[in-house]
C-alpha atoms as a PDB file:
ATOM      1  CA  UNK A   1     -45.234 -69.262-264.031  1.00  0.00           C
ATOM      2  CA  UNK A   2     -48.779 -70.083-262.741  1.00  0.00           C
ATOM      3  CA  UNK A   3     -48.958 -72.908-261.000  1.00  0.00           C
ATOM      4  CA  UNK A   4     -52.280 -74.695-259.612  1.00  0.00           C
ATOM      5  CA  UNK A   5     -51.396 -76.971-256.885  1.00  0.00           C
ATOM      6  CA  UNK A   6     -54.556 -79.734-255.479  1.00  0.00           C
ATOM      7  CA  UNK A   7     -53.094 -81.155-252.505  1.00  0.00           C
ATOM      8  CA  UNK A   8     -54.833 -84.934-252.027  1.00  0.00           C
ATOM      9  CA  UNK A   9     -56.895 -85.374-248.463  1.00  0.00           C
ATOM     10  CA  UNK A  10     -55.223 -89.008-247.689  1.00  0.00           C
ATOM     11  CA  UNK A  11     -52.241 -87.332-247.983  1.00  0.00           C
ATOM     12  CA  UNK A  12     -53.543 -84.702-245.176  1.00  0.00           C
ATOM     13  CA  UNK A  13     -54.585 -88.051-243.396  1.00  0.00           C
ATOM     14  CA  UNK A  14     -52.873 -91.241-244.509  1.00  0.00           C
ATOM     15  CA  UNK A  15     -55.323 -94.537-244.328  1.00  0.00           C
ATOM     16  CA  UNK A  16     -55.555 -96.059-241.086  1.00  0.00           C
ATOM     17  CA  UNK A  17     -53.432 -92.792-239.186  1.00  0.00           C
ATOM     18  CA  UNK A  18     -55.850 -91.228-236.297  1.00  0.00           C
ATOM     19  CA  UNK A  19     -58.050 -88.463-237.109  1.00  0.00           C
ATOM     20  CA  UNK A  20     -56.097 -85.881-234.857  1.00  0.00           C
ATOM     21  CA  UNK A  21     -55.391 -82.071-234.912  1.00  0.00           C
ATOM     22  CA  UNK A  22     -51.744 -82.670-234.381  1.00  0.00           C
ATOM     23  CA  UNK A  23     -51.132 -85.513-237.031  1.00  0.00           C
ATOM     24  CA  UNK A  24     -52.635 -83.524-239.902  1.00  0.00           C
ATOM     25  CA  UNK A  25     -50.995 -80.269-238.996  1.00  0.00           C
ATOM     26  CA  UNK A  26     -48.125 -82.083-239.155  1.00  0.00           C
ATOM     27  CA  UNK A  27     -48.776 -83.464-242.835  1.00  0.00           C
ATOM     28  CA  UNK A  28     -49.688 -80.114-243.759  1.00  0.00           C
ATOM     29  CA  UNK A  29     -46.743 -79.184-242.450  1.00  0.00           C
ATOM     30  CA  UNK A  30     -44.592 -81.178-244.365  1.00  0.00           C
ATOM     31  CA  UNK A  31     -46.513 -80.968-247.650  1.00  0.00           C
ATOM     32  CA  UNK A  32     -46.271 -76.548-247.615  1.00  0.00           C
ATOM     33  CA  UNK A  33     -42.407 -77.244-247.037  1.00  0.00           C
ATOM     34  CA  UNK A  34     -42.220 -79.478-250.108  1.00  0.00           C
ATOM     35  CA  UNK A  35     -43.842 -76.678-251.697  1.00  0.00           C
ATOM     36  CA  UNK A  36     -41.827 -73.915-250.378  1.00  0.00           C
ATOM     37  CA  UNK A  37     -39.384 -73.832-253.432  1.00  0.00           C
ATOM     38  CA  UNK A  38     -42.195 -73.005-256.050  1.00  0.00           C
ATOM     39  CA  UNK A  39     -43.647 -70.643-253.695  1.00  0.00           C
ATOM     40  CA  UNK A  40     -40.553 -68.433-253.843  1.00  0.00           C
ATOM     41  CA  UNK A  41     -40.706 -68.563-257.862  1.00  0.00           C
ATOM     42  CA  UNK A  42     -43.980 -69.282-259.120  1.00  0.00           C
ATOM     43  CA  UNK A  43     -47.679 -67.211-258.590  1.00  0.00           C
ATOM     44  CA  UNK A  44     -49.545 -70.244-256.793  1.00  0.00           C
ATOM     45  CA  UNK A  45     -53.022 -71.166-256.109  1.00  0.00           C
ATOM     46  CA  UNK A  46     -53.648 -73.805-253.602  1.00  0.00           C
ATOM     47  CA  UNK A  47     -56.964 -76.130-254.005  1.00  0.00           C
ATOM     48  CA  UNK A  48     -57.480 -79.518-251.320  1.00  0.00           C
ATOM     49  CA  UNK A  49     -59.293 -82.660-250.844  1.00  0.00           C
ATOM     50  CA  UNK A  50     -61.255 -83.527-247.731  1.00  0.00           C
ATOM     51  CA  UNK A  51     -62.324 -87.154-248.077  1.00  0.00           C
ATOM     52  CA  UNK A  52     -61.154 -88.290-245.013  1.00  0.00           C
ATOM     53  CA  UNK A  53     -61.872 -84.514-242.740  1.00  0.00           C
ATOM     54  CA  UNK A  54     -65.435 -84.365-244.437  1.00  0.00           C
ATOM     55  CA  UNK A  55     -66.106 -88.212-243.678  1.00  0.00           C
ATOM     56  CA  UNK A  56     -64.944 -88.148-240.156  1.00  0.00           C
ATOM     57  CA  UNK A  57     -67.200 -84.926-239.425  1.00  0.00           C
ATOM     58  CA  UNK A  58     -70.025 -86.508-240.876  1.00  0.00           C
ATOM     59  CA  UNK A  59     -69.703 -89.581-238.617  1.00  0.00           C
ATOM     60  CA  UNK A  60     -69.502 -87.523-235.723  1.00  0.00           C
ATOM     61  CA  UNK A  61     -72.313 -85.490-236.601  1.00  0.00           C
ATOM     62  CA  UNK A  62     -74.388 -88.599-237.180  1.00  0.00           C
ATOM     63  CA  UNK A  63     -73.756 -89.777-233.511  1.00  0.00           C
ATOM     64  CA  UNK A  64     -74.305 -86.640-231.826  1.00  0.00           C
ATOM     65  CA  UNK A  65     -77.525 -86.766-229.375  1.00  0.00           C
ATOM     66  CA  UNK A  66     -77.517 -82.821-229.584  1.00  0.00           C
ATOM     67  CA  UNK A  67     -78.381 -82.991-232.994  1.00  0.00           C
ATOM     68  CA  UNK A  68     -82.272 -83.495-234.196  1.00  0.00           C
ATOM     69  CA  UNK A  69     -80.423 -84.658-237.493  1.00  0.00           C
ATOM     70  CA  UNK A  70     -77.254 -84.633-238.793  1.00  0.00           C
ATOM     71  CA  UNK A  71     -75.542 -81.515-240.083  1.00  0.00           C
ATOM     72  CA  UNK A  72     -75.740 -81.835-244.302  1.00  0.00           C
ATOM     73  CA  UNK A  73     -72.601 -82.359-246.613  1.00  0.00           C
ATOM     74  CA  UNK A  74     -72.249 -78.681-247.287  1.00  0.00           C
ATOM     75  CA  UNK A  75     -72.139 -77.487-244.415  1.00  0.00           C
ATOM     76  CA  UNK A  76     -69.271 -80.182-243.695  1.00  0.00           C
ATOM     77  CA  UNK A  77     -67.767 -79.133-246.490  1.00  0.00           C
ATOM     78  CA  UNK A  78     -67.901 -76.075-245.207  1.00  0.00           C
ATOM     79  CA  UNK A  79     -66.307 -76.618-242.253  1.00  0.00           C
ATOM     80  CA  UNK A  80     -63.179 -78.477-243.843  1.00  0.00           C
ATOM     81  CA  UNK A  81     -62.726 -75.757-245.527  1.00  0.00           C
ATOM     82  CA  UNK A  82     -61.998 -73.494-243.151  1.00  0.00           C
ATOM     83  CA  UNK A  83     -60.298 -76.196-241.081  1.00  0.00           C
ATOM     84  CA  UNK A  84     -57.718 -77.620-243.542  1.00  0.00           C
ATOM     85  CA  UNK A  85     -57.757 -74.123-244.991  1.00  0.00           C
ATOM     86  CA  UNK A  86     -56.325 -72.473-241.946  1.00  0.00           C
ATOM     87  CA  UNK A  87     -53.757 -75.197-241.024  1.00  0.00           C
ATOM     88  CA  UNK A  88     -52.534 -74.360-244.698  1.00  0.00           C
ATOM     89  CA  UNK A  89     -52.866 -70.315-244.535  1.00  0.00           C
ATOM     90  CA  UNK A  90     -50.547 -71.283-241.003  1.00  0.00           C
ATOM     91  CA  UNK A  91     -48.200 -72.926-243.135  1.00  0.00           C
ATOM     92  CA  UNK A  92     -47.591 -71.371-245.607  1.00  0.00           C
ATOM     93  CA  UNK A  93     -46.955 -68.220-244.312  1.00  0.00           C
ATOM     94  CA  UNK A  94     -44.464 -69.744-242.334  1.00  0.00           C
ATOM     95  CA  UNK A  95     -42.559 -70.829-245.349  1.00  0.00           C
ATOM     96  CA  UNK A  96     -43.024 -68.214-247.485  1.00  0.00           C
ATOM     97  CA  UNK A  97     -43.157 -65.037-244.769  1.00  0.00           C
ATOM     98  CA  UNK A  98     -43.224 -61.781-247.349  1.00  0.00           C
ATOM     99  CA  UNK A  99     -46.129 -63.224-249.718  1.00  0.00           C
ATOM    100  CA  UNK A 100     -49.476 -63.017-247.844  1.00  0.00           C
ATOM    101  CA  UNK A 101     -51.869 -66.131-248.101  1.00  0.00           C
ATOM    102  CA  UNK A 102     -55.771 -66.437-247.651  1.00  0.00           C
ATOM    103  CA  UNK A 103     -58.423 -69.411-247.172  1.00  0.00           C
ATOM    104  CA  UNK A 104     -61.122 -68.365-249.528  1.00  0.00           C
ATOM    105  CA  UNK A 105     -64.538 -70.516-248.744  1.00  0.00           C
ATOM    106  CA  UNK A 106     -66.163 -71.486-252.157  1.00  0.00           C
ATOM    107  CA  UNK A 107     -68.924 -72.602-253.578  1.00  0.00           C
ATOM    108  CA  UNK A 108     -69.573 -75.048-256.735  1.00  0.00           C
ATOM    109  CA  UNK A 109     -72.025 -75.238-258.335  1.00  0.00           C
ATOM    110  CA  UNK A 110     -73.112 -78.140-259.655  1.00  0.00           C
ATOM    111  CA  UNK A 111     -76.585 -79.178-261.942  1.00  0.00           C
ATOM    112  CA  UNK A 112     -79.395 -80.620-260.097  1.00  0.00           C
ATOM    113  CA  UNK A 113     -80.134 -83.033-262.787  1.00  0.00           C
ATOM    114  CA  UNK A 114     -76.274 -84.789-262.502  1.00  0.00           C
ATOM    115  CA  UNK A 115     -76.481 -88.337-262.691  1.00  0.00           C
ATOM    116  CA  UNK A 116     -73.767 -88.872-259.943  1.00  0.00           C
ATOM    117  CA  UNK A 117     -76.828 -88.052-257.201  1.00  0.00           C
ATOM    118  CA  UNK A 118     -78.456 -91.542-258.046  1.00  0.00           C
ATOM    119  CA  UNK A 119     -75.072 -93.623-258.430  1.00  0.00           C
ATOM    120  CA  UNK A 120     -72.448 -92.302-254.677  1.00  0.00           C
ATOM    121  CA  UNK A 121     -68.413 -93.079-255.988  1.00  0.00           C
ATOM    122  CA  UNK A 122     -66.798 -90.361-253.788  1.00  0.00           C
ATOM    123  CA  UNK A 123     -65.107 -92.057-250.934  1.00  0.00           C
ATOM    124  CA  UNK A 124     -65.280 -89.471-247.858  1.00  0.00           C
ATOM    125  CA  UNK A 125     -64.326 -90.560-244.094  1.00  0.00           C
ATOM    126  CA  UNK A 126     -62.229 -93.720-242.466  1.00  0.00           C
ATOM    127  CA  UNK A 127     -61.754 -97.022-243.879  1.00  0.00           C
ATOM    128  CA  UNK A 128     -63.230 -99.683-242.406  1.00  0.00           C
ATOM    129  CA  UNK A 129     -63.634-103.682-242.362  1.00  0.00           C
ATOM    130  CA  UNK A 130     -66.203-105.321-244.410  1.00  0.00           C
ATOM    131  CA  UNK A 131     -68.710-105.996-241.366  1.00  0.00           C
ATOM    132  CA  UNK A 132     -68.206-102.302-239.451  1.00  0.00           C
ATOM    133  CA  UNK A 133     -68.746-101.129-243.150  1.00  0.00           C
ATOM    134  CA  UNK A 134     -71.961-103.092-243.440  1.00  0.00           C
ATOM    135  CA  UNK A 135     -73.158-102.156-239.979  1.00  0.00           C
ATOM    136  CA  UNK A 136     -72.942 -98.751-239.996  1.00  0.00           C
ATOM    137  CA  UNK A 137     -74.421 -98.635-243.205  1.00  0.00           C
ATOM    138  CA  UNK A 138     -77.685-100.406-241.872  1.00  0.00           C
ATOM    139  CA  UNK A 139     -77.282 -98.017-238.979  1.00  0.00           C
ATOM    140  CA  UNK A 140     -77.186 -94.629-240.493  1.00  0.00           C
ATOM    141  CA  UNK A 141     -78.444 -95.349-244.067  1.00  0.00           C
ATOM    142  CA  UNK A 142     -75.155 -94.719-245.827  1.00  0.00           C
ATOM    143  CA  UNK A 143     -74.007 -96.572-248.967  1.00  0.00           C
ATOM    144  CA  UNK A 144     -70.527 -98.413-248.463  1.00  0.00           C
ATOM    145  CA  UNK A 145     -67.947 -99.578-251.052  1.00  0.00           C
ATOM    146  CA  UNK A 146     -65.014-101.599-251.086  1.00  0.00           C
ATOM    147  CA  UNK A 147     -62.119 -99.476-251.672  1.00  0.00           C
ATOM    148  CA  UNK A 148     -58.596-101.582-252.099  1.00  0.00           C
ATOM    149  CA  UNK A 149     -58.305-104.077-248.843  1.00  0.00           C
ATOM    150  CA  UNK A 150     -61.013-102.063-247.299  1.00  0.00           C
ATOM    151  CA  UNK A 151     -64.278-100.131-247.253  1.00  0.00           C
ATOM    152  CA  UNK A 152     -65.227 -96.867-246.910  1.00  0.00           C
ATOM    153  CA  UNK A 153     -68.643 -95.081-247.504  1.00  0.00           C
ATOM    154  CA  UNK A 154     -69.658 -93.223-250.731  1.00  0.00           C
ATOM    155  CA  UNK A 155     -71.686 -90.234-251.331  1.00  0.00           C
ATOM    156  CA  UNK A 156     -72.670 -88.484-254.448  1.00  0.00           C
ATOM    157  CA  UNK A 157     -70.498 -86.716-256.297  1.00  0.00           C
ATOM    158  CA  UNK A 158     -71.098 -84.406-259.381  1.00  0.00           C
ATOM    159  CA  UNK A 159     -69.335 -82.619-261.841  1.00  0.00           C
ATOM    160  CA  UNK A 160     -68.750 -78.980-261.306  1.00  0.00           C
ATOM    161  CA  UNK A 161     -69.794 -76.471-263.410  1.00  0.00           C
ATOM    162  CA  UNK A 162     -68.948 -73.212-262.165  1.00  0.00           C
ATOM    163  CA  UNK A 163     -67.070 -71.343-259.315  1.00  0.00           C
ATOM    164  CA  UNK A 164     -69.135 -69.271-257.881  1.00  0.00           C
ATOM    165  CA  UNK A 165     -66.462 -67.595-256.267  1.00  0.00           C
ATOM    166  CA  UNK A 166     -63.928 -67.671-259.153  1.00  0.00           C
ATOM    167  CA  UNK A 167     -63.593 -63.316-259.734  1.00  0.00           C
ATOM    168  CA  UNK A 168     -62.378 -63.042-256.056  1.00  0.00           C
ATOM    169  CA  UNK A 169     -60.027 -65.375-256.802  1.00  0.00           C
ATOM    170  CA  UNK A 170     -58.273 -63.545-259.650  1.00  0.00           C
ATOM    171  CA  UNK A 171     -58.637 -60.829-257.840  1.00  0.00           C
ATOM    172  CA  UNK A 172     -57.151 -61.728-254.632  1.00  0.00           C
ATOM    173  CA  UNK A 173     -54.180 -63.680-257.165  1.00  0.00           C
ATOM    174  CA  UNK A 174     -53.726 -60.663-258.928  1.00  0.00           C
ATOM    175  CA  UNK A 175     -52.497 -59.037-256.159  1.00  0.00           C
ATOM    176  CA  UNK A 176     -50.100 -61.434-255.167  1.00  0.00           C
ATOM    177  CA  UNK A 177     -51.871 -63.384-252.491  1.00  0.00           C
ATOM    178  CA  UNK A 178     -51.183 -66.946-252.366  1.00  0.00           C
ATOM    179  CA  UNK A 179     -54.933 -68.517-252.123  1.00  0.00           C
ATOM    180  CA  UNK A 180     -56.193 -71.645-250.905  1.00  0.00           C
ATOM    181  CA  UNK A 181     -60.086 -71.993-251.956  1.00  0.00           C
ATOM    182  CA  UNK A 182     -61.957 -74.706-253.594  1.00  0.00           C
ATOM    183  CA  UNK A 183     -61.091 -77.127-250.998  1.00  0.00           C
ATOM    184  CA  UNK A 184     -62.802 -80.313-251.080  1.00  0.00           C
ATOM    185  CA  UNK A 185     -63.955 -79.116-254.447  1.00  0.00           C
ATOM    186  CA  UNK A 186     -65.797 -76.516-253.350  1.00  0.00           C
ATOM    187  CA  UNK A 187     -69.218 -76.726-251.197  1.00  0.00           C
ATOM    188  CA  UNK A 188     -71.808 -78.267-253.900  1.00  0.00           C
ATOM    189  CA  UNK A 189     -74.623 -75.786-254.700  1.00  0.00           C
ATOM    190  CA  UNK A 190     -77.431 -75.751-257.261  1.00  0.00           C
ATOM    191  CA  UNK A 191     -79.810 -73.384-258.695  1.00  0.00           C
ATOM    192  CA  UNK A 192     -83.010 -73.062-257.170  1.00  0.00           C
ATOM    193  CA  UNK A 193     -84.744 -71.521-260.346  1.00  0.00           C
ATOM    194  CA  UNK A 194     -84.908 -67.964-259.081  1.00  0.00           C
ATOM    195  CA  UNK A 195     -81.310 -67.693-259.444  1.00  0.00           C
ATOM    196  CA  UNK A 196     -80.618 -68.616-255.741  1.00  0.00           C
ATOM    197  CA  UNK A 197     -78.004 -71.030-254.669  1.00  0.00           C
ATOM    198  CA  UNK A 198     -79.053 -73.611-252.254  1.00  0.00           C
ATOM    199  CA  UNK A 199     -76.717 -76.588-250.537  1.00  0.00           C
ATOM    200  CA  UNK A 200     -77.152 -80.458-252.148  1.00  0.00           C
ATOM    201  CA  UNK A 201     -75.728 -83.596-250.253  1.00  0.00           C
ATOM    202  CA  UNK A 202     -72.803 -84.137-252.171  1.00  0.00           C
ATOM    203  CA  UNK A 203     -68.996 -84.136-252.342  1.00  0.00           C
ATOM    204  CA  UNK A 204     -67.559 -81.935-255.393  1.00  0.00           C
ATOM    205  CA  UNK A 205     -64.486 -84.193-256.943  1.00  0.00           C
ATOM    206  CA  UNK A 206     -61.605 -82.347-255.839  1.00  0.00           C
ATOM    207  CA  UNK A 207     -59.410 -83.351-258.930  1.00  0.00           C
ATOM    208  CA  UNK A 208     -62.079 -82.338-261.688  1.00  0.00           C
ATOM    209  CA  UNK A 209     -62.559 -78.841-259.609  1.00  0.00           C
ATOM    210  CA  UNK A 210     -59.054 -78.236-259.310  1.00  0.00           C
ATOM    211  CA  UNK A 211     -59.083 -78.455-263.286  1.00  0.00           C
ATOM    212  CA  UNK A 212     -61.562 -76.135-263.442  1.00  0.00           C
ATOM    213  CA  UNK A 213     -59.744 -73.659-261.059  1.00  0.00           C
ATOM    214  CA  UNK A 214     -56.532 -74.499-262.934  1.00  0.00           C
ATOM    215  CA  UNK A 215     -57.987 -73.646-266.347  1.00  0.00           C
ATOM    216  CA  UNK A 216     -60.257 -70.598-265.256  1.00  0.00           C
ATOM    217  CA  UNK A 217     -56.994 -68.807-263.649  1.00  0.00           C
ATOM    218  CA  UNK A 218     -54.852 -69.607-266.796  1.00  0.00           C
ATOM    219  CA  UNK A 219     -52.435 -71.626-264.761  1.00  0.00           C
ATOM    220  CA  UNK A 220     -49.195 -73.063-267.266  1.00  0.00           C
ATOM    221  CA  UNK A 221     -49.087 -76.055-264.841  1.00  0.00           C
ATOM    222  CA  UNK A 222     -51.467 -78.014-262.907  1.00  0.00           C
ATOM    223  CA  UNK A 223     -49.758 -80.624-259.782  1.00  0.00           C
ATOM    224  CA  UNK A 224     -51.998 -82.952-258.432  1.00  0.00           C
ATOM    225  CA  UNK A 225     -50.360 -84.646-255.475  1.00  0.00           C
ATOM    226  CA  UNK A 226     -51.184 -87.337-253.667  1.00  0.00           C
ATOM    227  CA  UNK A 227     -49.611 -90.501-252.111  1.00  0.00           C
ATOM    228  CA  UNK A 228     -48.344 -92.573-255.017  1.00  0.00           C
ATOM    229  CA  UNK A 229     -45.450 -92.284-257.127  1.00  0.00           C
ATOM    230  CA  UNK A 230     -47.741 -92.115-260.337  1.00  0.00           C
ATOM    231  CA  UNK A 231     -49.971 -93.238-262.367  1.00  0.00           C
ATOM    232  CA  UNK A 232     -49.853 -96.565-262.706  1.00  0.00           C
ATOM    233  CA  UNK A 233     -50.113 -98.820-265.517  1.00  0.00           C
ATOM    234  CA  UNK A 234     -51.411-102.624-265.082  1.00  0.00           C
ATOM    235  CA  UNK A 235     -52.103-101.467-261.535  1.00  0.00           C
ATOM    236  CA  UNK A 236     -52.440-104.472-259.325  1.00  0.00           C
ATOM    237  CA  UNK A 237     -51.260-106.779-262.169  1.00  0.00           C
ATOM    238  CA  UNK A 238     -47.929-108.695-262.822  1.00  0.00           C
ATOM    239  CA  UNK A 239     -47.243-106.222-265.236  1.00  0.00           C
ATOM    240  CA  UNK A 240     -47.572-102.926-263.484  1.00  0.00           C
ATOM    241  CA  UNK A 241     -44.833-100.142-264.157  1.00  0.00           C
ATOM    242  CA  UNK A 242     -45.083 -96.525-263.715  1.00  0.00           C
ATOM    243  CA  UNK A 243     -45.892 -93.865-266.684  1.00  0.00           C
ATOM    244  CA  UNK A 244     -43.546 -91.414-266.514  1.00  0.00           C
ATOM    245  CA  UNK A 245     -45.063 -89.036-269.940  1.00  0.00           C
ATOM    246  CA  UNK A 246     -47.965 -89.661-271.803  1.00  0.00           C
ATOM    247  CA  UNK A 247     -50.516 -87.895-273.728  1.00  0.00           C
ATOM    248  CA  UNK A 248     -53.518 -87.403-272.934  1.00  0.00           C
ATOM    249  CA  UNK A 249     -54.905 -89.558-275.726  1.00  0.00           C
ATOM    250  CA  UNK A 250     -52.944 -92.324-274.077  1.00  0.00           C
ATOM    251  CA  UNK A 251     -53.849 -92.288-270.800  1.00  0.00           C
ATOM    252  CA  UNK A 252     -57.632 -92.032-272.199  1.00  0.00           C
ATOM    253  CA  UNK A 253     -56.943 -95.118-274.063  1.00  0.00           C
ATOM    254  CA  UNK A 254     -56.292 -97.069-270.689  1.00  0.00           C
ATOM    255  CA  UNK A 255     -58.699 -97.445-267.417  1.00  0.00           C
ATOM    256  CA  UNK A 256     -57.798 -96.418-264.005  1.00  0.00           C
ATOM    257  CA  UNK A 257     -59.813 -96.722-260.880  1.00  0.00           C
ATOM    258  CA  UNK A 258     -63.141 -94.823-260.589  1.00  0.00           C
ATOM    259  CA  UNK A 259     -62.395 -93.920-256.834  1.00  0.00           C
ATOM    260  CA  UNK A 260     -58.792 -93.157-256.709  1.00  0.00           C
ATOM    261  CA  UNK A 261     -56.799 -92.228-259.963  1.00  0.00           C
ATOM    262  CA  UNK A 262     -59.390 -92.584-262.263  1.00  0.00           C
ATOM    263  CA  UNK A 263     -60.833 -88.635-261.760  1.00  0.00           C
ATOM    264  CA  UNK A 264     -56.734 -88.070-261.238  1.00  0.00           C
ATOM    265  CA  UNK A 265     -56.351 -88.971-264.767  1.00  0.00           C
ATOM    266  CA  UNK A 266     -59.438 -86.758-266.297  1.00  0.00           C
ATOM    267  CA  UNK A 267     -58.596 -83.811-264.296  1.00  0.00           C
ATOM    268  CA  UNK A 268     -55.387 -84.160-265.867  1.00  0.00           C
ATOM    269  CA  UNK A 269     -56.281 -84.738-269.595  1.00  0.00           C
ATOM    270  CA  UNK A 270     -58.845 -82.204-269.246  1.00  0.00           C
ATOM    271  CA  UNK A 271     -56.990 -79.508-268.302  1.00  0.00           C
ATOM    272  CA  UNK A 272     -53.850 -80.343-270.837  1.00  0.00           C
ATOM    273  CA  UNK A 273     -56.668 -80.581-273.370  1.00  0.00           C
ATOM    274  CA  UNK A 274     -58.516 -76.924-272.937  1.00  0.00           C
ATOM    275  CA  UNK A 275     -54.538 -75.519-272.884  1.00  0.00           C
ATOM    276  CA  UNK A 276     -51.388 -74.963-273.302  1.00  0.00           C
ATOM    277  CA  UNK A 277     -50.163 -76.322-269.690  1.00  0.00           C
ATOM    278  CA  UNK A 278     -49.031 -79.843-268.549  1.00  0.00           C
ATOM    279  CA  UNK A 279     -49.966 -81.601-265.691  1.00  0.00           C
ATOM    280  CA  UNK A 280     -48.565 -83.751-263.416  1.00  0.00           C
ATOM    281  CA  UNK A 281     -49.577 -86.729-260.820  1.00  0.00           C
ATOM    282  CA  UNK A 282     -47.131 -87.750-257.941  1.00  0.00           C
ATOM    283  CA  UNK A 283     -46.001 -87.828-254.864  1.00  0.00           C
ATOM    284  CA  UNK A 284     -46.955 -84.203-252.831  1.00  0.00           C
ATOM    285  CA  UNK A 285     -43.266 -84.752-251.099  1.00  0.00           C
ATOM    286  CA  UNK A 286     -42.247 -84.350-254.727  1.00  0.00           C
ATOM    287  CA  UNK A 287     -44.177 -81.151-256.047  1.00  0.00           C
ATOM    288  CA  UNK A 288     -41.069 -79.575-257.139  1.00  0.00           C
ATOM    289  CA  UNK A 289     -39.840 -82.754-258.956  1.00  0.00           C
ATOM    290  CA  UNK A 290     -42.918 -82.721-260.997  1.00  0.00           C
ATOM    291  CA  UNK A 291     -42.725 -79.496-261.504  1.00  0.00           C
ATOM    292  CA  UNK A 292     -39.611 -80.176-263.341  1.00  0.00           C
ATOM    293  CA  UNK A 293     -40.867 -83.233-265.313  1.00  0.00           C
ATOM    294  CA  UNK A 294     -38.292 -85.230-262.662  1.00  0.00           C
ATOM    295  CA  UNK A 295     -40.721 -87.594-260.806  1.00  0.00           C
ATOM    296  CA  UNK A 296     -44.474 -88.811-261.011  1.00  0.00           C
ATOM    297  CA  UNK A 297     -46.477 -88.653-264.328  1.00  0.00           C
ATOM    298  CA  UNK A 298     -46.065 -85.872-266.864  1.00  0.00           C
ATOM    299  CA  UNK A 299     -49.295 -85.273-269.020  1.00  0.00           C
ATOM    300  CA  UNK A 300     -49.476 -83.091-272.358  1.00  0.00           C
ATOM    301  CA  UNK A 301     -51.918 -82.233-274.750  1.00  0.00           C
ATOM    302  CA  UNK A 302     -49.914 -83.628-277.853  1.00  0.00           C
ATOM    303  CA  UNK A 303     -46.483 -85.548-277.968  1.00  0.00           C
END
């Protein structure tokens, strides 16, 4: 089986954990060993967020009196790439010692003309208090949103198109290599015209790339893991229970948050809806449960 697995960047970095080298090796860590089983039976591509990496980087790149101005979002994206990327490359080669594993940098391109660059809904970096939120907005010209008991800035995020990089991937999967690419959705480029890429300020939604990937590489599963039990029904209600199956057409029926399972819940029914796979939402310290249809939320095409 082909499995596509998008590993969710607050569960890299949990909210309100410290930013440091050590604590998110650690997740990563853990996350590859939950993964370790379907490693050892299954071809599988790896894909990542970055909300939290990217965010922190840009704050720090924002405060830095070296800089004339602060580096842009894809170069960030850029650089969590390669960061979380080789933490996971570490990883998994650790658990899975005779298959080799790469960090592929990617691109995504994205159109220029995508409403999402005049409305920011992508949460990227820490959370914050309502008055730190509101002052560092004013201070660096960021737009903040509430997110849950917190707030958290927002940037632009549009729908991806196209991997640019998507026949090195097949390639590099056809020969057995375990790949991690498309992190953070991929860096977001558009076309200049000419046919040349060029770098926007943007964050790529992990979730809707990792359908793409999913789809493009004819996975038979796509995992998107994260750190809730599943999809939620009547979230933050009385009434709230977990769905355990559904079809897509059901979970379209209901609403789920814009900035945390809502693009969950489209990558999801997309990718059940362009094939013959399933996907699945839960826990990432219970990949291979979902896997199995065991734990978090199953989604199919039809019942």
């Amino acid at each position: 089986m082909k499995v596509a697995v998008a590993l969710g960047g607050n569960a890299l970095l949990q909210r309100g954990e410290r930013p440091d080298s050590d604590i998110q090796e650690s997740h990563i860590a853990s996350a590859v060993d939950a993964l370790a089983p379907m490693l050892r039976r299954h071809d599988v591509v790896v894909t990542h967020g970055n909300g939290p990496q990217i965010g922190l980087l840009a704050l720090e790149s924002a405060s830095d009196p070296a800089l004339s101005r602060p580096y842009p979002f894809d170069v960030l994206g850029a650089q969590t790439q390669g960061m979380i990327g080789y933490w996971l490359v570490q990883a998994l080669q650790r658990a899975a010692p005779g298959r080799p594993a790469v960090c592929l940098i990617c691109r995504t391109l994205v159109r220029a003309d995508d409403p999402a660059f005049t409305s920011p809904a992508k949460f990227v970096g820490p959370v914050y208090d309502k008055a730190t939120a509101v002052r560092l907005a004013a201070d660096h010209g960021w737009d903040v949103r509430e997110d849950g008991q917190s707030w958290r800035r927002v940037v632009p995020s549009p729908a991806p198109a196209e991997l640019v990089e998507l026949d090195t991937i097949r390639l590099l999967m056809g020969h057995g290599v375990t790949v991690v690419c498309v992190g953070g959705g991929g860096i977001p480029v558009v076309d200049d015209g000419s046919g040349r890429l060029r770098g926007v300020e943007a964050v790529v939604d992990k979730d809707l790339a990792a359908a793409v990937l999913a789809q493009a590489v004819g996975a038979d599963a796509l995992l998107l893991l994260t750190d809730v039990d599943a999809v939620i029904d009547g979230y933050g209600t009385p009434h709230a229970r977990p769905i355990r199956r559904a079809t897509a057409a059901e979970l379209r029926a209901r609403s789920f948050p814009a900035g945390s399972m809502g693009p969950k819940v489209e990558a999801a029914c997309r990718f059940v809806e362009a094939t013959d796979g399933i996907a699945a939402i839960g826990r990432l310290d219970h990949a291979s449960a979902l896997l199995d249809g065991t734990a978090g939320t199953t989604i199919v095409r039809a019942a």
